[in-house]
N, C-alpha and C. Protein backbone atom coordinates (compact mmCIF):
# COMPACT_ATOMS: atom_id res chain seq x y z
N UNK A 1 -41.42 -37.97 -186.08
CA UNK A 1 -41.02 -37.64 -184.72
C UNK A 1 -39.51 -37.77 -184.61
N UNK A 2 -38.65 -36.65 -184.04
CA UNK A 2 -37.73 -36.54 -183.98
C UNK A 2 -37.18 -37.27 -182.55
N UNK A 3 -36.27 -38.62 -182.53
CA UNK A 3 -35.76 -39.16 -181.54
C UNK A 3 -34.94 -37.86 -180.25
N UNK A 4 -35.31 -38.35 -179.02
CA UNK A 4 -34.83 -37.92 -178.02
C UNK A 4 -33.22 -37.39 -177.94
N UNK A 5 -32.41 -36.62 -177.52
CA UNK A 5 -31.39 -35.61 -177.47
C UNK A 5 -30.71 -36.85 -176.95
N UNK A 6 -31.58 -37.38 -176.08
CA UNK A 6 -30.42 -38.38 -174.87
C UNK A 6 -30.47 -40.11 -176.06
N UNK A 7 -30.74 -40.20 -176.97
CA UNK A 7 -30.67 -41.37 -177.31
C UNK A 7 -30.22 -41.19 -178.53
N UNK A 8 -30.19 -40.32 -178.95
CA UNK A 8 -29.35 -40.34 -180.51
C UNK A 8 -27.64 -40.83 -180.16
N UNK A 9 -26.84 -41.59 -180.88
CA UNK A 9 -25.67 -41.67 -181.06
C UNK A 9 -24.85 -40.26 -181.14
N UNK A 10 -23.78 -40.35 -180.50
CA UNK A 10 -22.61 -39.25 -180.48
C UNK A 10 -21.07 -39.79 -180.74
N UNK A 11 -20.82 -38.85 -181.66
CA UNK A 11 -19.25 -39.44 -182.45
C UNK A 11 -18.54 -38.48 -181.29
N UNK A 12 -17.80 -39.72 -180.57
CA UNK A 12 -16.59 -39.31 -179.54
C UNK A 12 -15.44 -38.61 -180.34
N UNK A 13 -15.37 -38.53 -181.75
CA UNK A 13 -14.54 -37.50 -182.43
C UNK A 13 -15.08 -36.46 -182.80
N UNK A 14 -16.29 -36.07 -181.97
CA UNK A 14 -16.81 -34.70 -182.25
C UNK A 14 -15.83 -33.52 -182.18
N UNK A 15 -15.36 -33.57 -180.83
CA UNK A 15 -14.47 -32.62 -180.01
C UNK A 15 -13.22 -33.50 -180.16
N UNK A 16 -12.03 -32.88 -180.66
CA UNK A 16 -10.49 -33.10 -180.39
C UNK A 16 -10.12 -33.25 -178.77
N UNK A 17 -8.70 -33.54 -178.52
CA UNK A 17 -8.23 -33.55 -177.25
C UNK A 17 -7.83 -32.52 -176.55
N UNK A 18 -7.56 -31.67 -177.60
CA UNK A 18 -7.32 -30.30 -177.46
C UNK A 18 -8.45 -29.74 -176.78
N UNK A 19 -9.48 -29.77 -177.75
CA UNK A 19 -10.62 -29.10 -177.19
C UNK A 19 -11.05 -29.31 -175.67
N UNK A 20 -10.99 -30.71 -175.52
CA UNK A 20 -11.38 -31.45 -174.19
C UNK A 20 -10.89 -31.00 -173.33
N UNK A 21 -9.25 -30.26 -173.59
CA UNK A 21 -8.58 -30.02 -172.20
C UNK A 21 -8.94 -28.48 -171.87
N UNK A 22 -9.26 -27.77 -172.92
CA UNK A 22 -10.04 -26.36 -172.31
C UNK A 22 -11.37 -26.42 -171.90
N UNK A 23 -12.22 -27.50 -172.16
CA UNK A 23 -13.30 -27.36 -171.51
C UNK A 23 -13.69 -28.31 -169.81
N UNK A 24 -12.35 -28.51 -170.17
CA UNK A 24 -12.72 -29.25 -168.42
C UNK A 24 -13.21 -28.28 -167.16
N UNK A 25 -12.52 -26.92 -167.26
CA UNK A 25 -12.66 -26.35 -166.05
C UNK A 25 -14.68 -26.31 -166.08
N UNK A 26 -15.16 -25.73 -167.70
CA UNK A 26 -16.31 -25.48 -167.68
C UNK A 26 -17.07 -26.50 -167.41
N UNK A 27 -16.18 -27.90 -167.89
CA UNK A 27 -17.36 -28.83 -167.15
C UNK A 27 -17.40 -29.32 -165.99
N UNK A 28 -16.59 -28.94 -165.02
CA UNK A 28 -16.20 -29.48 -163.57
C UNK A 28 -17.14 -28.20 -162.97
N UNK A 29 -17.30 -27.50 -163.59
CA UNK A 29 -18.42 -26.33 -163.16
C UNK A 29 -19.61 -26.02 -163.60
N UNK A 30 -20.22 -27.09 -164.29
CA UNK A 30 -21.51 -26.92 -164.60
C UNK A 30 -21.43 -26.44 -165.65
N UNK A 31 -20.81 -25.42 -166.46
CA UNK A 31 -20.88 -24.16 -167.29
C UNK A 31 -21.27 -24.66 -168.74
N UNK A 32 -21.20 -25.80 -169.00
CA UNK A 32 -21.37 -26.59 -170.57
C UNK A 32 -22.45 -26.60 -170.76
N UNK A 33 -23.24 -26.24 -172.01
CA UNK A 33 -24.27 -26.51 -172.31
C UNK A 33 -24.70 -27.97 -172.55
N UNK A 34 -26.05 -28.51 -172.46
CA UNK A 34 -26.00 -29.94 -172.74
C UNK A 34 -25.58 -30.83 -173.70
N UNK A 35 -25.92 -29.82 -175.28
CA UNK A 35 -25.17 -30.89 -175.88
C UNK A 35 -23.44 -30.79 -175.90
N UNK A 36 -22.91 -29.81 -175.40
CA UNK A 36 -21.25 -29.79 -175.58
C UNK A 36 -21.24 -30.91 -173.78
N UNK A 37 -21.69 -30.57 -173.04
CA UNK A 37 -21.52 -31.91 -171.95
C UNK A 37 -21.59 -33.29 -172.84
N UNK A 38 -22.74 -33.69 -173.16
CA UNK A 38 -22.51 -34.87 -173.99
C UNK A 38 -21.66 -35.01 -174.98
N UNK A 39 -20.98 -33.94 -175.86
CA UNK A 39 -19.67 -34.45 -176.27
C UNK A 39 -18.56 -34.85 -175.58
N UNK A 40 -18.56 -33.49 -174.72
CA UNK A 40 -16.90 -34.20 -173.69
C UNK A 40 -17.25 -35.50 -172.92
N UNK A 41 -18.63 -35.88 -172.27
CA UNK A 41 -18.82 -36.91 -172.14
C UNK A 41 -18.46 -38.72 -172.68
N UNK A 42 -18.91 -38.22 -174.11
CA UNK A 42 -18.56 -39.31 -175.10
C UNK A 42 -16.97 -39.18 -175.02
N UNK A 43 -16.62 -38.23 -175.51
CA UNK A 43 -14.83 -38.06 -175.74
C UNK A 43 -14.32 -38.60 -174.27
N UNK A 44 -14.90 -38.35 -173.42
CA UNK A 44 -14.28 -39.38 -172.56
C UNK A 44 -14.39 -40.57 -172.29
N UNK A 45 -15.33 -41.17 -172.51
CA UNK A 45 -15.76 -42.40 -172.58
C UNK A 45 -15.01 -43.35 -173.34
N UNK A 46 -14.15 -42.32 -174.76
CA UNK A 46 -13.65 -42.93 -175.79
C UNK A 46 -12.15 -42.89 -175.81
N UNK A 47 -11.64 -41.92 -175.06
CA UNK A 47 -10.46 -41.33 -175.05
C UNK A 47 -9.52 -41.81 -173.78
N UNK A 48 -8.92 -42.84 -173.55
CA UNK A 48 -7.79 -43.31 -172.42
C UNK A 48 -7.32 -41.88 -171.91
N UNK A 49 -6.35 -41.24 -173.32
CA UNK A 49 -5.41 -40.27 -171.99
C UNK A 49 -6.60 -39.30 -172.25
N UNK A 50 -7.66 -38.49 -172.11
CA UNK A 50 -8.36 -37.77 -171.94
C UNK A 50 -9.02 -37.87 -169.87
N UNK A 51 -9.67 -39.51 -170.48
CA UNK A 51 -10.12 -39.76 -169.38
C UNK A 51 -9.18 -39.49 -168.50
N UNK A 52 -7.64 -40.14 -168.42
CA UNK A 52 -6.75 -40.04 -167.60
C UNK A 52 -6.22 -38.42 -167.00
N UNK A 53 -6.10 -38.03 -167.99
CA UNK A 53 -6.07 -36.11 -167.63
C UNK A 53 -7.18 -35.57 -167.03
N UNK A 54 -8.69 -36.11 -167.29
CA UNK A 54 -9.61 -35.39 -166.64
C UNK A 54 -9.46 -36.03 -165.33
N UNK A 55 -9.37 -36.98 -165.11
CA UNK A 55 -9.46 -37.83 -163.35
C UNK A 55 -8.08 -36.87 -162.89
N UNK A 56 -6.87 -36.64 -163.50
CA UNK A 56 -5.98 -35.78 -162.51
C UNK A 56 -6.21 -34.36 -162.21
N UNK A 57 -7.25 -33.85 -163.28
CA UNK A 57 -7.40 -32.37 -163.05
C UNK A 57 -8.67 -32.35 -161.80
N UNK A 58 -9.80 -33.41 -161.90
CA UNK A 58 -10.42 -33.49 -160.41
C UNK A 58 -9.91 -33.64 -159.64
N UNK A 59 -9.02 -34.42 -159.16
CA UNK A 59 -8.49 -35.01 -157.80
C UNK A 59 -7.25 -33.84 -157.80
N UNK A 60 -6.91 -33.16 -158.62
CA UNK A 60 -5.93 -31.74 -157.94
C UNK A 60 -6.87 -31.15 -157.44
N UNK A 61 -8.01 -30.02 -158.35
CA UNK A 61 -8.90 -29.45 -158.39
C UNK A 61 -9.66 -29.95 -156.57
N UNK A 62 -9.60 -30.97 -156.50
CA UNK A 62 -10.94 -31.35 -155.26
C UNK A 62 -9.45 -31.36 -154.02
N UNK A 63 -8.18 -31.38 -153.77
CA UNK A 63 -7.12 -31.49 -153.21
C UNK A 63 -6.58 -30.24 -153.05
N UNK A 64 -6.34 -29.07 -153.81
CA UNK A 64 -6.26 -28.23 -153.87
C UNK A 64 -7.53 -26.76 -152.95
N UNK A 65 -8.36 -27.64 -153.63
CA UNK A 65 -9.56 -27.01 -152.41
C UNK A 65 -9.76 -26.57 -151.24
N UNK A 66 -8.81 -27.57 -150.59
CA UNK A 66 -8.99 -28.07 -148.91
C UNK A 66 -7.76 -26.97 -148.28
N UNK A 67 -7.15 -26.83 -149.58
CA UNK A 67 -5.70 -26.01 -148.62
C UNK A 67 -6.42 -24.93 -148.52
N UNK A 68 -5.50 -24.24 -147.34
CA UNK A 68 -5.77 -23.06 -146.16
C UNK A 68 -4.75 -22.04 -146.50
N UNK A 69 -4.81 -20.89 -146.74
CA UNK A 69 -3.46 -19.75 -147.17
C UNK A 69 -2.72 -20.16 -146.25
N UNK A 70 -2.64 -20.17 -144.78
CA UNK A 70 -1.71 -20.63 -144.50
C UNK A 70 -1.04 -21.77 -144.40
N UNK A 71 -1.68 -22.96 -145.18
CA UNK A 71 -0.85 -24.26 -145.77
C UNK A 71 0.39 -23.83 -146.82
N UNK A 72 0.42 -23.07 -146.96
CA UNK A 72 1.31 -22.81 -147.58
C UNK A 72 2.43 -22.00 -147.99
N UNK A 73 4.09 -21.63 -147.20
CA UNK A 73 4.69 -20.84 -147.26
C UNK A 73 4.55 -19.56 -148.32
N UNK A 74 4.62 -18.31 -147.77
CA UNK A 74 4.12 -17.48 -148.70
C UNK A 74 5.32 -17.50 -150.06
N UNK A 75 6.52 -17.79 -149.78
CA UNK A 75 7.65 -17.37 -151.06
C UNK A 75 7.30 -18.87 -151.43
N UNK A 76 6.23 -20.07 -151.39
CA UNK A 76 6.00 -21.14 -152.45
C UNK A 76 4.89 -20.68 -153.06
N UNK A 77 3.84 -19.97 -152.86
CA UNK A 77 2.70 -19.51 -153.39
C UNK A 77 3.03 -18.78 -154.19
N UNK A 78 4.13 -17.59 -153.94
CA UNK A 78 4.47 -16.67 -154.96
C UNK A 78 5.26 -17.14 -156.44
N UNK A 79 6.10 -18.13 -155.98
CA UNK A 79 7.00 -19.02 -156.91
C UNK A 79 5.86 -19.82 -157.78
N UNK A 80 4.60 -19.99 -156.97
CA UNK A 80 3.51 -20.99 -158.13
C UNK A 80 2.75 -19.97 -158.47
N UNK A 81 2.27 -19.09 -158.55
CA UNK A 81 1.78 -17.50 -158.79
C UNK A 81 2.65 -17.42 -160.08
N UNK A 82 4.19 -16.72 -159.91
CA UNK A 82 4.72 -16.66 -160.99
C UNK A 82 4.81 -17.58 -162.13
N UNK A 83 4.67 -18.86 -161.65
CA UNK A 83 4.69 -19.86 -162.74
C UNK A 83 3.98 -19.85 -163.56
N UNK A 84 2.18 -19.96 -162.77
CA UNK A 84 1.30 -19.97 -163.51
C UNK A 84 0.94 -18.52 -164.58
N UNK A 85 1.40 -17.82 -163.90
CA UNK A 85 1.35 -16.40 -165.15
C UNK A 85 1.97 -16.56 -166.01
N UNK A 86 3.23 -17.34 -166.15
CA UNK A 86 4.55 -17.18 -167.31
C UNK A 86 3.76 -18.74 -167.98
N UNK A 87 3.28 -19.60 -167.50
CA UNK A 87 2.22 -20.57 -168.27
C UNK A 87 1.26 -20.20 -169.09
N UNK A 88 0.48 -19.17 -168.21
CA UNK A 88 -0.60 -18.44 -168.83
C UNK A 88 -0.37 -17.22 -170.14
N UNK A 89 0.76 -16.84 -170.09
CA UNK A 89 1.11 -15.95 -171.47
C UNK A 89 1.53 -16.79 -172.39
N UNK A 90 2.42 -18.09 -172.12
CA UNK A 90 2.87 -18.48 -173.13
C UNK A 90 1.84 -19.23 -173.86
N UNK A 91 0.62 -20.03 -172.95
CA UNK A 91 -0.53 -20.46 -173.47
C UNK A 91 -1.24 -19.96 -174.69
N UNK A 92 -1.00 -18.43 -174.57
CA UNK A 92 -1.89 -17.60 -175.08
C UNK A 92 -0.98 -16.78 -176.42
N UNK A 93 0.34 -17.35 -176.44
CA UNK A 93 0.91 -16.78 -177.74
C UNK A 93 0.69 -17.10 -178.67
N UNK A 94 0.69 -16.40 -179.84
CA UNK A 94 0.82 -17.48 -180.90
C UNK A 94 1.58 -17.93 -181.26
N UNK A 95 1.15 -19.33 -182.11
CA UNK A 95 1.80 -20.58 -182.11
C UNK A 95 2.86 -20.09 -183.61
N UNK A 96 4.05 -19.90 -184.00
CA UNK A 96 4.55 -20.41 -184.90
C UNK A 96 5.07 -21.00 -186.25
């Protein structure tokens, strides 16, 4: 008999930190399958600045929520608009 999914041991070095920080959005959204939830799970459990990066990406994420388009001057939205695009290409270059 093969022991239960939820009671077998999990190496919190399954998943890198790297990895952890692209799958946050999917796990703040349900989107993880169970056993990749129970890795980032463990990896957090195990990981200080992980944990610490995932608690700031909720509390933006759940803060960010609440704002109203008009909370926010339209030429600051556009200035964080542009940012995040010139973030988002360079994210996506290759590395070097």
């Amino acid at each position: 008999m093969t022991p239960a999914l939820d009671t077998e041991p999990i190496d919190p070095t399954a998943i890198t930190c790297r990895e952890l920080v692209v799958l946050v959005t999917d796990y703040l959204e349900g989107a993880l399958s169970e056993s990749d939830r129970r890795l980032f799970e463990a990896h957090l459990d195990h990981c200080d600045g992980c944990h610490l990066h995932f608690e700031q990406m909720r509390k933006t994420i759940a803060t960010l929520g609440r704002l109203r388009d008009d909370d926010l001057p339209a030429d600051a939205r556009d200035r964080f608009l542009a940012a995040f695009r010139g973030w988002s290409r360079e994210s996506r270059a290759p590395s070097r």
